[in-house]
PDB file of N, CA and C in Angstrom:
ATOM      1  N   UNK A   1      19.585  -8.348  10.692  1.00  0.00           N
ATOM      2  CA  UNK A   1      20.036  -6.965  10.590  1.00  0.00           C
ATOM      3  C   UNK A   1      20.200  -6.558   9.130  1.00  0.00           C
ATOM      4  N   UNK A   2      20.807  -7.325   8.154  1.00  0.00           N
ATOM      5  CA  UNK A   2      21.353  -7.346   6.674  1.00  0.00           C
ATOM      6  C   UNK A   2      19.735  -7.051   5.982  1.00  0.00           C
ATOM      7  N   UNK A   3      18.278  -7.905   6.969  1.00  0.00           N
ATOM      8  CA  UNK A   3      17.138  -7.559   6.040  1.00  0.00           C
ATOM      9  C   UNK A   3      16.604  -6.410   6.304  1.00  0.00           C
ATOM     10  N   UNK A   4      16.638  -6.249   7.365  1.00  0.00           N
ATOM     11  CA  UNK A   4      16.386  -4.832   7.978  1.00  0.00           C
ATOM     12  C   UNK A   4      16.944  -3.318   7.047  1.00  0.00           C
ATOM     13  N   UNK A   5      18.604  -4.007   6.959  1.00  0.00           N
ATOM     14  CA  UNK A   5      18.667  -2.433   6.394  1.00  0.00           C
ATOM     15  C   UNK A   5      18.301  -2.839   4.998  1.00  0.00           C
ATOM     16  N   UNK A   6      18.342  -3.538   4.268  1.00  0.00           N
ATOM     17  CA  UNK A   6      17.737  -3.875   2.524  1.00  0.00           C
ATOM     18  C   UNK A   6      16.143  -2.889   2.605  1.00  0.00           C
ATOM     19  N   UNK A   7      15.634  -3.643   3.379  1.00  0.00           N
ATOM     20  CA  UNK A   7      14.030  -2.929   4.109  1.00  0.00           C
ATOM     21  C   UNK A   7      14.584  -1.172   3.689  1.00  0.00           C
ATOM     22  N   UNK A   8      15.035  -1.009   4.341  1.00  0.00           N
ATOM     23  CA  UNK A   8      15.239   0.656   4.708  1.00  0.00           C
ATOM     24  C   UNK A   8      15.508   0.920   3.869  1.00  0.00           C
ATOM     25  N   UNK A   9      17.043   0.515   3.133  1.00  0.00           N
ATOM     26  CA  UNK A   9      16.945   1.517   1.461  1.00  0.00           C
ATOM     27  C   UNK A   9      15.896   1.279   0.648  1.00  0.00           C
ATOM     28  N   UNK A  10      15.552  -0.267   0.777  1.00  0.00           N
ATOM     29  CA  UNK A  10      14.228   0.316  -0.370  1.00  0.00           C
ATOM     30  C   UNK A  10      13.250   1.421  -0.035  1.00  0.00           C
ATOM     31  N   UNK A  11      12.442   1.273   1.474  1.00  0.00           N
ATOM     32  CA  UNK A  11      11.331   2.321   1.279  1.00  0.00           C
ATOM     33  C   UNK A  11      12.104   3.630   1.165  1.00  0.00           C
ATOM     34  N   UNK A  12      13.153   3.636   1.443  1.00  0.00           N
ATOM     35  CA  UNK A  12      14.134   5.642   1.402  1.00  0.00           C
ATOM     36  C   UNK A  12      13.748   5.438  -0.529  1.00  0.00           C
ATOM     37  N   UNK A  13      14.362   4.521  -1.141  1.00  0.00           N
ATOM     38  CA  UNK A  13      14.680   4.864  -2.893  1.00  0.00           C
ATOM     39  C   UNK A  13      13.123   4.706  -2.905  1.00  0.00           C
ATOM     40  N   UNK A  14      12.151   4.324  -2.751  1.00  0.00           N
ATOM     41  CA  UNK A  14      10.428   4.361  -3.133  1.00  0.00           C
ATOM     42  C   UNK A  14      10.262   5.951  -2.564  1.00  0.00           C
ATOM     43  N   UNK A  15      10.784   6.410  -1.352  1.00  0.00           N
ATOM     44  CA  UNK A  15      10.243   8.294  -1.009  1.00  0.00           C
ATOM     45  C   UNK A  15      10.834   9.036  -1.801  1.00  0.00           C
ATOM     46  N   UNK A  16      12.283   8.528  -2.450  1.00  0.00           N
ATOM     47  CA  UNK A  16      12.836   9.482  -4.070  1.00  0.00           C
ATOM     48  C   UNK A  16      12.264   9.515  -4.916  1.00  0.00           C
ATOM     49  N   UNK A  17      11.072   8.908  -5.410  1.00  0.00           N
ATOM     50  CA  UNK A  17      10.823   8.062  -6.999  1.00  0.00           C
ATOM     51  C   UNK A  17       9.763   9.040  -6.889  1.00  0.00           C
ATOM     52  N   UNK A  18      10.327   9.591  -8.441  1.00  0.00           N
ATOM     53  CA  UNK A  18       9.360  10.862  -8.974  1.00  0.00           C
ATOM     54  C   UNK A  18       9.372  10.341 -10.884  1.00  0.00           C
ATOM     55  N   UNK A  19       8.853   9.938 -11.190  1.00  0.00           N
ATOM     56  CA  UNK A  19       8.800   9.208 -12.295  1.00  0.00           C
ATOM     57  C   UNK A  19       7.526   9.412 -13.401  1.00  0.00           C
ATOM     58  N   UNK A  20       7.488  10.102 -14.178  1.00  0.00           N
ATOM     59  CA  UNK A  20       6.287  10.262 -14.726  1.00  0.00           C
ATOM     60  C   UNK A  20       6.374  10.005 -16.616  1.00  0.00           C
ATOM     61  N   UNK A  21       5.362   9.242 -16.787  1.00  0.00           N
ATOM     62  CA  UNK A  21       5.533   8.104 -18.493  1.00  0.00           C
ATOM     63  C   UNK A  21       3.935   8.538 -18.745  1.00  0.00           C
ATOM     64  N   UNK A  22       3.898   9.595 -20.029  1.00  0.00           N
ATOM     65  CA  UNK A  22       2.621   9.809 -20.932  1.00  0.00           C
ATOM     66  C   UNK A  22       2.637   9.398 -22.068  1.00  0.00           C
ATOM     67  N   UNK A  23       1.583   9.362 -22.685  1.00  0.00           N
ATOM     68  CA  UNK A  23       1.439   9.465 -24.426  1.00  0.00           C
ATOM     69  C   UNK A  23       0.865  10.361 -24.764  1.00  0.00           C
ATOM     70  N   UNK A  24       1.137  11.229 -25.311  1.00  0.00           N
ATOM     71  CA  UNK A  24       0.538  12.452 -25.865  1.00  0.00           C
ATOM     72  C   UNK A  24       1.224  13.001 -26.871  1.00  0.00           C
ATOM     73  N   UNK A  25       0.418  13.979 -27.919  1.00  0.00           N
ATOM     74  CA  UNK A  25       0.687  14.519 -28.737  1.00  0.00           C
ATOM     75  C   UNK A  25       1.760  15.933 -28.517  1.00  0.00           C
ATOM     76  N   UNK A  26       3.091  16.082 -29.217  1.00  0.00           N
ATOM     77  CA  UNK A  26       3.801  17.361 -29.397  1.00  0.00           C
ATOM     78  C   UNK A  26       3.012  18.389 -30.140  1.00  0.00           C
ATOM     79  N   UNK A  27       2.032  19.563 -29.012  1.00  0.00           N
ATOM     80  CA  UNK A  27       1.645  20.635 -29.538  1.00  0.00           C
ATOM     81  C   UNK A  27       2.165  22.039 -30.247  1.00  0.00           C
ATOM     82  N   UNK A  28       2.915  21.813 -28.981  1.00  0.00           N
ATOM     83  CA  UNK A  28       4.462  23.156 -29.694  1.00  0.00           C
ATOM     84  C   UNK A  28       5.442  23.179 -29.122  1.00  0.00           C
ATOM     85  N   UNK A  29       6.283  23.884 -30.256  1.00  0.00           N
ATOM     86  CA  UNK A  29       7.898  23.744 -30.001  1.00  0.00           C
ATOM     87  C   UNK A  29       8.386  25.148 -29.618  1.00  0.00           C
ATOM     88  N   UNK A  30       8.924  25.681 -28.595  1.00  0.00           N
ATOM     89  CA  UNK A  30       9.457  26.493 -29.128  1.00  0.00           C
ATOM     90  C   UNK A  30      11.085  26.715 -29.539  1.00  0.00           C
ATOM     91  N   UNK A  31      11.608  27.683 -29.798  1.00  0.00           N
ATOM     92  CA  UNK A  31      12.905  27.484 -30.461  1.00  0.00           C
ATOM     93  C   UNK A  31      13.972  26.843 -29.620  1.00  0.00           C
ATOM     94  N   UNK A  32      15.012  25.976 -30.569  1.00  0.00           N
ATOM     95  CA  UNK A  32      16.592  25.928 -29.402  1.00  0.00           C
ATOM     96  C   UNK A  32      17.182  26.566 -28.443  1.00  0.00           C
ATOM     97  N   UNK A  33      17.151  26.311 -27.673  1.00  0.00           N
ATOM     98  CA  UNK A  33      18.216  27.218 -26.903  1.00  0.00           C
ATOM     99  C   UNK A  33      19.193  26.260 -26.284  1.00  0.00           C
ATOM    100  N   UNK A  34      19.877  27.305 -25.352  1.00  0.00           N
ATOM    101  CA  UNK A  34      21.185  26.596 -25.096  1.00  0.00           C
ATOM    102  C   UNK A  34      21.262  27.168 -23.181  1.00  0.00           C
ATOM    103  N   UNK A  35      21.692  26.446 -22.319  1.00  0.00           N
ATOM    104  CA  UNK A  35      21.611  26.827 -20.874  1.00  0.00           C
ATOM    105  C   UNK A  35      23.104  27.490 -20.779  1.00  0.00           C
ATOM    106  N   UNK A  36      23.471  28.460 -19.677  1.00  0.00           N
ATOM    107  CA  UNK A  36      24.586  28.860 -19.744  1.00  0.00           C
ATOM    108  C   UNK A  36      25.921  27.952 -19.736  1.00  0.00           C
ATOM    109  N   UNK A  37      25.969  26.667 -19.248  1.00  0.00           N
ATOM    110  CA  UNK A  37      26.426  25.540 -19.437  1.00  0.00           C
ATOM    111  C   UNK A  37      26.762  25.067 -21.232  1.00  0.00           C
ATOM    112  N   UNK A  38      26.198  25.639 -21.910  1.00  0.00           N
ATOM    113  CA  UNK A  38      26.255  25.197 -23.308  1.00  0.00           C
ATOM    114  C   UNK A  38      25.528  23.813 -23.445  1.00  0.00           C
ATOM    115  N   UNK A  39      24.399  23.321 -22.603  1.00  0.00           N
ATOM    116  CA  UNK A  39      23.538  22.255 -22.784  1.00  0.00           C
ATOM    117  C   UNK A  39      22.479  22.368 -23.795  1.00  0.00           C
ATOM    118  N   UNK A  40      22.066  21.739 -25.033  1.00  0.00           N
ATOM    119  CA  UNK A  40      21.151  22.110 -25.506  1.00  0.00           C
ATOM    120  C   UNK A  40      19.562  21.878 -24.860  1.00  0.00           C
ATOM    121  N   UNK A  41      18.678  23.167 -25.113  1.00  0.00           N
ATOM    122  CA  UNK A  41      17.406  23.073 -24.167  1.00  0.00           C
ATOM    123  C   UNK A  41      15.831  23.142 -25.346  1.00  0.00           C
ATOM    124  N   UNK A  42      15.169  22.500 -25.223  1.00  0.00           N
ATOM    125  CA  UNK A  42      14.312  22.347 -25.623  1.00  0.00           C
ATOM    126  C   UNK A  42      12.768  22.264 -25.091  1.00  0.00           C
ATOM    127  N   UNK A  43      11.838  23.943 -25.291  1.00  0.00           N
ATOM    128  CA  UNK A  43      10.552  23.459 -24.844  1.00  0.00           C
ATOM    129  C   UNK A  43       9.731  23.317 -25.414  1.00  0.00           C
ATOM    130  N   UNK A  44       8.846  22.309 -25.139  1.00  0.00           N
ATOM    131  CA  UNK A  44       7.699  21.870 -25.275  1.00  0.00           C
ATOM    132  C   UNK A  44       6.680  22.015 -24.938  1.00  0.00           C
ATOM    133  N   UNK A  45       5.385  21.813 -25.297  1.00  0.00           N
ATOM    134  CA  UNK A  45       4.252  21.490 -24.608  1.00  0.00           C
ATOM    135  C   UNK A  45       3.514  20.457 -25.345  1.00  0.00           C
ATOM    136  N   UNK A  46       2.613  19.156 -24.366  1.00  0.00           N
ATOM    137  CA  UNK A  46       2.526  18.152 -24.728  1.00  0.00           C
ATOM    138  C   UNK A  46       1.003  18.255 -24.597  1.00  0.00           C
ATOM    139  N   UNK A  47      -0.030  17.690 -25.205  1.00  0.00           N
ATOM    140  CA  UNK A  47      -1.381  17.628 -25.090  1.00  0.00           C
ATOM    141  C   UNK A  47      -1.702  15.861 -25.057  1.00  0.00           C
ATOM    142  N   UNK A  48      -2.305  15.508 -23.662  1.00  0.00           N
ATOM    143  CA  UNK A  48      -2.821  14.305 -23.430  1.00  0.00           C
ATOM    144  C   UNK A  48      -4.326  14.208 -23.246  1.00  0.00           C
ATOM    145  N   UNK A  49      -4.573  13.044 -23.968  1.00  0.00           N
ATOM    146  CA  UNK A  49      -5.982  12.448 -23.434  1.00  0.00           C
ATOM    147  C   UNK A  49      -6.630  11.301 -23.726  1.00  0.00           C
ATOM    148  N   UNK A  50      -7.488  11.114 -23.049  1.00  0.00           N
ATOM    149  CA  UNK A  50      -7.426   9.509 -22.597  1.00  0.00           C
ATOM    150  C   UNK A  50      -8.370   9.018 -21.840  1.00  0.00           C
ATOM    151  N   UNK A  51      -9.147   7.976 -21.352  1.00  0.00           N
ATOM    152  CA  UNK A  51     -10.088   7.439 -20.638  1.00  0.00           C
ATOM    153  C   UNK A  51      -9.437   6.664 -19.438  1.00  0.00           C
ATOM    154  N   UNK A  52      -9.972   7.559 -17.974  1.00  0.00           N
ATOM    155  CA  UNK A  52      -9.106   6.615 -17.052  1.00  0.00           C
ATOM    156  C   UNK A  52     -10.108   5.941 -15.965  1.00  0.00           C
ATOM    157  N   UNK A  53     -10.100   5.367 -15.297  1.00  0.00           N
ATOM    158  CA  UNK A  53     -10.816   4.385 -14.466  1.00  0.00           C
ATOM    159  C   UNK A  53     -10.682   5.340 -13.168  1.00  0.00           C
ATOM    160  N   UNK A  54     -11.278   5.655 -12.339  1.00  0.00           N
ATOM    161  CA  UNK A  54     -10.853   6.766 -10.945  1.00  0.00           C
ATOM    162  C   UNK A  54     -12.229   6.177  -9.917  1.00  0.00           C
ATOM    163  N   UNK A  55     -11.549   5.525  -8.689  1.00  0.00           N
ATOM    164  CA  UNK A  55     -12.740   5.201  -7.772  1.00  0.00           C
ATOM    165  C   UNK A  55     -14.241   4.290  -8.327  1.00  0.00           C
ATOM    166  N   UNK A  56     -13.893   3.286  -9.568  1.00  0.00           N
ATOM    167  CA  UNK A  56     -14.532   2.128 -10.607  1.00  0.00           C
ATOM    168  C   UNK A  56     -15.810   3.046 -11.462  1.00  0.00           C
ATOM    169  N   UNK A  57     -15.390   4.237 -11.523  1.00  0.00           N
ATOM    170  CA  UNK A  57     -16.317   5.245 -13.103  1.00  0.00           C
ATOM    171  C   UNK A  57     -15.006   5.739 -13.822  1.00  0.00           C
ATOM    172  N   UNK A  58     -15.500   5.619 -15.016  1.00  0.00           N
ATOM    173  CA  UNK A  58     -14.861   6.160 -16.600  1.00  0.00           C
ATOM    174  C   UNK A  58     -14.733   7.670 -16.647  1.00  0.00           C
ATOM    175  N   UNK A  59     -13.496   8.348 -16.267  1.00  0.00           N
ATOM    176  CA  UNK A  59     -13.666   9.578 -16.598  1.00  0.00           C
ATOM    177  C   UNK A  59     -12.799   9.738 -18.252  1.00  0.00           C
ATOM    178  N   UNK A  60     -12.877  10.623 -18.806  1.00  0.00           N
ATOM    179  CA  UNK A  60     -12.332  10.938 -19.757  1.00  0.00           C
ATOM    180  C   UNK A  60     -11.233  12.349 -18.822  1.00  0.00           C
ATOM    181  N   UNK A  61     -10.223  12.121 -19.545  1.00  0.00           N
ATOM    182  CA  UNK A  61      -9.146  13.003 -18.987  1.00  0.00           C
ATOM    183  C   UNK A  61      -8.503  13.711 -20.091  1.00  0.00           C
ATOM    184  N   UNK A  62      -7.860  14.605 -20.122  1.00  0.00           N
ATOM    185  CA  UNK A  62      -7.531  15.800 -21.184  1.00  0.00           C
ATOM    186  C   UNK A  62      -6.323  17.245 -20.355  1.00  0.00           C
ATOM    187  N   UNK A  63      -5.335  17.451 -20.714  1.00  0.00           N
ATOM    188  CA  UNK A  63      -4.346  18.583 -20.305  1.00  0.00           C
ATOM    189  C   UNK A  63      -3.605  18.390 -21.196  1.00  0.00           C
ATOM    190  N   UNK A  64      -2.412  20.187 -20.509  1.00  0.00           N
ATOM    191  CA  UNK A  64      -1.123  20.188 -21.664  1.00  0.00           C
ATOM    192  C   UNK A  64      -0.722  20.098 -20.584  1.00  0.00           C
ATOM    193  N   UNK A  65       0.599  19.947 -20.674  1.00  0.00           N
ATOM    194  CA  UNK A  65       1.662  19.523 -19.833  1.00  0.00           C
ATOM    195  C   UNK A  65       2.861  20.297 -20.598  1.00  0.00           C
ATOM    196  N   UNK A  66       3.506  21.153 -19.699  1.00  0.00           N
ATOM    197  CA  UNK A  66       4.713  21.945 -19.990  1.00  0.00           C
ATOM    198  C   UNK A  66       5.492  20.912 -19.809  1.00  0.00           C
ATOM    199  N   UNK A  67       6.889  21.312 -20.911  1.00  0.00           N
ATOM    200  CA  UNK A  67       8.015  19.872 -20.948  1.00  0.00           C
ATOM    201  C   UNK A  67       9.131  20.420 -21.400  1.00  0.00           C
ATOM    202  N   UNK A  68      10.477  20.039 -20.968  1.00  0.00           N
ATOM    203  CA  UNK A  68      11.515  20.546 -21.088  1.00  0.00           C
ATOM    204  C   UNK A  68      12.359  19.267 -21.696  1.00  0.00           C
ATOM    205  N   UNK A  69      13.451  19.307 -22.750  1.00  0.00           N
ATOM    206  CA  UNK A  69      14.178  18.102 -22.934  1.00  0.00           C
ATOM    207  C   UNK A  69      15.715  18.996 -22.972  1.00  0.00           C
ATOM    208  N   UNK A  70      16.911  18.630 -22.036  1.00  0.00           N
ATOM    209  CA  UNK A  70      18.118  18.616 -22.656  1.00  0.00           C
ATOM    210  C   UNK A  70      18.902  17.924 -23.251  1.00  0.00           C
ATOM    211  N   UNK A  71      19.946  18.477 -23.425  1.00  0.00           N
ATOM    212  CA  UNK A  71      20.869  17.100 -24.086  1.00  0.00           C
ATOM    213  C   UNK A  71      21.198  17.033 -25.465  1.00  0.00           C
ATOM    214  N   UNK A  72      21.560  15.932 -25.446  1.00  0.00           N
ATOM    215  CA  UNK A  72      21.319  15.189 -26.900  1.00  0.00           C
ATOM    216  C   UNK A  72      19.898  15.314 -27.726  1.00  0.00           C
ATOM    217  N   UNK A  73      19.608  14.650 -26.365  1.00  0.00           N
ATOM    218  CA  UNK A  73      17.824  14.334 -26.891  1.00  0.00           C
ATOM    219  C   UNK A  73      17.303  15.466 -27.306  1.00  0.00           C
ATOM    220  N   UNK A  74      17.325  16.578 -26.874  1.00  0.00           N
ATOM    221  CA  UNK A  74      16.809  18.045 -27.437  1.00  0.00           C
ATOM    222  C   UNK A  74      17.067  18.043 -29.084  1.00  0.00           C
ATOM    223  N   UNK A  75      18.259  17.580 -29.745  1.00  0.00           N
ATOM    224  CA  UNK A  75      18.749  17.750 -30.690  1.00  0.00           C
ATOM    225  C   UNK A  75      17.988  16.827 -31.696  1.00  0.00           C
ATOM    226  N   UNK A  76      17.080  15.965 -31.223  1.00  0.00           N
ATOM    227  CA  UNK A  76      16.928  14.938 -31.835  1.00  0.00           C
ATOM    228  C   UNK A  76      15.098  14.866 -32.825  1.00  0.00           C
ATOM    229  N   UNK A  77      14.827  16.408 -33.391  1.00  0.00           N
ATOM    230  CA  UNK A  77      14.074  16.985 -33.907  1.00  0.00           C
ATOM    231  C   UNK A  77      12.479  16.696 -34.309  1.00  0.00           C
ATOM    232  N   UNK A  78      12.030  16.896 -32.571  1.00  0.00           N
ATOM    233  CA  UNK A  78      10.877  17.276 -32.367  1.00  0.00           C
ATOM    234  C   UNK A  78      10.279  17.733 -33.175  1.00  0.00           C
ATOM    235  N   UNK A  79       8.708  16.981 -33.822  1.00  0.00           N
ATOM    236  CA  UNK A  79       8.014  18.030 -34.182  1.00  0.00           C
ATOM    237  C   UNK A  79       6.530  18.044 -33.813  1.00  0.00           C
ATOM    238  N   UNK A  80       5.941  18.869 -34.203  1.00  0.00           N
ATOM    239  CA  UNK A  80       4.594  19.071 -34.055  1.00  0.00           C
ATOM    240  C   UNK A  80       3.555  18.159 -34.512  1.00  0.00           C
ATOM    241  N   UNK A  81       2.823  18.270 -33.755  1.00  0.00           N
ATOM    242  CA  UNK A  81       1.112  16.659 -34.243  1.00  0.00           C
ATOM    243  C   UNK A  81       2.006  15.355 -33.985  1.00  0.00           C
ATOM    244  N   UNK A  82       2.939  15.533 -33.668  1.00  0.00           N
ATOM    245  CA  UNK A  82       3.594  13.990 -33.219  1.00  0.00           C
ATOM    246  C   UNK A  82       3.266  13.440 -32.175  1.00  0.00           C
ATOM    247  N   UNK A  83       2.911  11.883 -31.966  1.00  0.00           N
ATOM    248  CA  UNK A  83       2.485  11.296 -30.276  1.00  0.00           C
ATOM    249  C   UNK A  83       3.777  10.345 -30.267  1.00  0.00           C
ATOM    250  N   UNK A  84       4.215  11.126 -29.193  1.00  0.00           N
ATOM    251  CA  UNK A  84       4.820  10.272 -28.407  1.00  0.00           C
ATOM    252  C   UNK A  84       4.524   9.912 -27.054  1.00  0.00           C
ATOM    253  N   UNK A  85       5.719   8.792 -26.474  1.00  0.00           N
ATOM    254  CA  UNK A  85       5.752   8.336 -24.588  1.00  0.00           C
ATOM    255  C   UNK A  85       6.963   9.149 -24.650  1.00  0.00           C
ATOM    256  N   UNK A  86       6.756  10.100 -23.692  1.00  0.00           N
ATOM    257  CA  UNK A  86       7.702  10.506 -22.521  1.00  0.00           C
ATOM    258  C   UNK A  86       7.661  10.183 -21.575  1.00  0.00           C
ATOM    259  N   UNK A  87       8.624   9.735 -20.988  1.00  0.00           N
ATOM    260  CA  UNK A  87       9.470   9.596 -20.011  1.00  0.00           C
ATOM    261  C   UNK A  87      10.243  10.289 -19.362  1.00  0.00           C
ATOM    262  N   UNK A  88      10.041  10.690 -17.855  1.00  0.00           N
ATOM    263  CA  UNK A  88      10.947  11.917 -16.979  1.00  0.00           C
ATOM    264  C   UNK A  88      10.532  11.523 -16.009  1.00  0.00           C
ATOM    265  N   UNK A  89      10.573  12.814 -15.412  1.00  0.00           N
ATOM    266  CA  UNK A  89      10.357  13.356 -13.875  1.00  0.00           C
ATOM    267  C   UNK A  89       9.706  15.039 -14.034  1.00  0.00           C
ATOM    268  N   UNK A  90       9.284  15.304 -12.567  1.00  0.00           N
ATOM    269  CA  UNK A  90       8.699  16.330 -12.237  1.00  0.00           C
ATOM    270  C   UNK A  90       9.633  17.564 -11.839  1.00  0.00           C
ATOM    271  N   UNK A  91       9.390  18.735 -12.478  1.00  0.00           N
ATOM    272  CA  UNK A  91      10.619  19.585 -10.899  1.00  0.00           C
ATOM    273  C   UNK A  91       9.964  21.138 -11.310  1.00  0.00           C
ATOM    274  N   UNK A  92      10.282  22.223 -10.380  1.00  0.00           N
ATOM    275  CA  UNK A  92       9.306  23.817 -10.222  1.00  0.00           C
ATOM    276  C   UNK A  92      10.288  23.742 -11.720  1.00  0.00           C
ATOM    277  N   UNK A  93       9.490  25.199 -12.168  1.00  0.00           N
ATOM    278  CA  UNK A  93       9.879  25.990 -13.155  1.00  0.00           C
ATOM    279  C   UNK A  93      11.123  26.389 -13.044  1.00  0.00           C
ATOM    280  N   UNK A  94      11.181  27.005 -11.351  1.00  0.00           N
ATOM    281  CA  UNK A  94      12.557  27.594 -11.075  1.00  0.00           C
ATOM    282  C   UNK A  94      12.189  27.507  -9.605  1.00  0.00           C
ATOM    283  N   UNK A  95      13.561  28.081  -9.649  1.00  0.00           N
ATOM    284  CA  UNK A  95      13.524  28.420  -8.017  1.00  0.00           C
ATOM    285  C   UNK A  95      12.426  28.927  -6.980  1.00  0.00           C
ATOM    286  N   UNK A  96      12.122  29.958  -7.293  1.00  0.00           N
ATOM    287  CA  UNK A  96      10.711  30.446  -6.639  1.00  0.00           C
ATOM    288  C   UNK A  96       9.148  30.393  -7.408  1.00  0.00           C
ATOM    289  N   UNK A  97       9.509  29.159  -8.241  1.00  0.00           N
ATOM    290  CA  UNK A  97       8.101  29.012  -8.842  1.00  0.00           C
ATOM    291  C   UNK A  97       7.649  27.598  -8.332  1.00  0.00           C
ATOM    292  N   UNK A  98       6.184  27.897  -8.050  1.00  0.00           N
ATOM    293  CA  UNK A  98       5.093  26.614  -7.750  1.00  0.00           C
ATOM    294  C   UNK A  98       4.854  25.940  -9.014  1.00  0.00           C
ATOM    295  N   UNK A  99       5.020  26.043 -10.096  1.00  0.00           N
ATOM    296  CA  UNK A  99       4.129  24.895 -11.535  1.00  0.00           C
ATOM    297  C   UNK A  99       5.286  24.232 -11.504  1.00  0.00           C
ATOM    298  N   UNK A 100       4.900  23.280 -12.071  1.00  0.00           N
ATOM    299  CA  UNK A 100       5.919  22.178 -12.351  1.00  0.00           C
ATOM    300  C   UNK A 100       5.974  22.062 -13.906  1.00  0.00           C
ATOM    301  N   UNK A 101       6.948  21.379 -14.040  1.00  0.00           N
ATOM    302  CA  UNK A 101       7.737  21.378 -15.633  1.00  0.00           C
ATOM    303  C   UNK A 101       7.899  19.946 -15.928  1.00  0.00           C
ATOM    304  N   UNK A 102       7.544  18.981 -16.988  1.00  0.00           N
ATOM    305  CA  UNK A 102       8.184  17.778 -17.236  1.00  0.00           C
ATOM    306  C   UNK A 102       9.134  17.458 -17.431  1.00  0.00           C
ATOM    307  N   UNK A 103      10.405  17.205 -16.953  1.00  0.00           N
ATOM    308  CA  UNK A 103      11.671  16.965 -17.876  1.00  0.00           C
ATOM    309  C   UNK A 103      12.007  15.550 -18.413  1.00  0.00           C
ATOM    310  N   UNK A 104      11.878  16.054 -19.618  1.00  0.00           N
ATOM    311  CA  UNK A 104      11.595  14.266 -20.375  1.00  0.00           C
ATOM    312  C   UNK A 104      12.897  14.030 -20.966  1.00  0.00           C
ATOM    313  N   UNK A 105      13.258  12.703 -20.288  1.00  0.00           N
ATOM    314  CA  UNK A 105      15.021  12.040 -20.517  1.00  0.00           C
ATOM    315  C   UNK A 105      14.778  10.690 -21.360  1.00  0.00           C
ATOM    316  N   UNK A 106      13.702  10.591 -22.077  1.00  0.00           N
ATOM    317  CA  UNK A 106      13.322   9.267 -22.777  1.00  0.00           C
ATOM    318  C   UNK A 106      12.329   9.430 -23.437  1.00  0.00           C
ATOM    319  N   UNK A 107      12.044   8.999 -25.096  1.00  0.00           N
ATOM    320  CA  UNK A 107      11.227   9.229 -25.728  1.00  0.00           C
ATOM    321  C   UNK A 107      10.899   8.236 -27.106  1.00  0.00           C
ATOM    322  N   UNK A 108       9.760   8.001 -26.841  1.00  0.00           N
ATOM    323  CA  UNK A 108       9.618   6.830 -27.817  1.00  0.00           C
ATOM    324  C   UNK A 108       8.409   7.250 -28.746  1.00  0.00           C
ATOM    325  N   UNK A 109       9.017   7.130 -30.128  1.00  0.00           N
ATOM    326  CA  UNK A 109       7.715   7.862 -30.959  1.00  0.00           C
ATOM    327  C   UNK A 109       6.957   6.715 -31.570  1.00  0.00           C
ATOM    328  N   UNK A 110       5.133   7.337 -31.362  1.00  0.00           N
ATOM    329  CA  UNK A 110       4.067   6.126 -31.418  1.00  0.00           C
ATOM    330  C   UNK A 110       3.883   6.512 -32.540  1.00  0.00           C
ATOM    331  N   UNK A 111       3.277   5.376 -33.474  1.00  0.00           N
ATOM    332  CA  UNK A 111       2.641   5.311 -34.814  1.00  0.00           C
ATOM    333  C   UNK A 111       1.304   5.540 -34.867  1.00  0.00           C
ATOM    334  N   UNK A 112       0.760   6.458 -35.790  1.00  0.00           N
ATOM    335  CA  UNK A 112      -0.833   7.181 -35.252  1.00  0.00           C
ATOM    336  C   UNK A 112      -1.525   5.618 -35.496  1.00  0.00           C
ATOM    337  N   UNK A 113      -1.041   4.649 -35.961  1.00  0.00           N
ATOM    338  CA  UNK A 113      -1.953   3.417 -36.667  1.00  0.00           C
ATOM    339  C   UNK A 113      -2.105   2.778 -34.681  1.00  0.00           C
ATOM    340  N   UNK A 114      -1.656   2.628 -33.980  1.00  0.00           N
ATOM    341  CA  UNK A 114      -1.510   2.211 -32.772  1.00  0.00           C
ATOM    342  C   UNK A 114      -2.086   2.987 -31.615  1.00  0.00           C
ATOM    343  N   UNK A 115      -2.466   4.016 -32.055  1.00  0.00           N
ATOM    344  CA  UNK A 115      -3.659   4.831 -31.101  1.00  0.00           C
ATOM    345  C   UNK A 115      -4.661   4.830 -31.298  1.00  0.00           C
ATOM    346  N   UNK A 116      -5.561   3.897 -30.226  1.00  0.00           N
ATOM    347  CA  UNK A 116      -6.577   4.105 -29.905  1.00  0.00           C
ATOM    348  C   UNK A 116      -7.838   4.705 -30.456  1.00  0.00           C
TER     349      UNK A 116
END
């Protein structure tokens, strides 16, 4: 019974897991802001690309990716032509919007000598 339910929370926490880790370049910033909360907000947009393997042929792959950072991390001064890994999750724009937004809670900045 004890493996059974172990079984069950895992596949329930695997149907939560929304997890998304790029490397790509910071294209633009736009200015600070602040949420009515007094959170600091920060957007982005990120430009990726890259060679990926899909069904055993080489495609070359290429997008921007809208990206949001709060927090601390917002504060922690983004700039432009920079590659980094982000780290987040997915979620709508808003309430009644279909696109999705990155919200990146982790960020590790790459050295251009280490790309590819």
């Amino acid at each position: 019974m004890r493996h059974q339910l172990q079984q069950l929370l895992q596949r329930q926490s695997q149907l939560n897991l929304n997890k998304l880790v790029i490397q790509a370049e910071v294209v633009q910033i736009e200015p600070l802001r602040y949420t009515p909360a007094g959170i600091p907000l920060l957007s982005v947009v990120l430009r990726h690309a890259s060679e990926q393997t899909e069904a055993g042929m080489k495609r070359k792959v290429e997008c921007e990716i809208n990206a949001v950072v709060l927090g601390d991390l917002a504060l922690k001064g983004f700039k432009a032509g920079t590659q980094i890994i982000a780290q987040g999750f997915l979620a709508r724009r808003s309430l009644k919007s279909t696109q999705l937004v990155m919200h990146i809670n982790n960020v590790e900045y790459v050295s251009v000598a280490c790309i590819n």
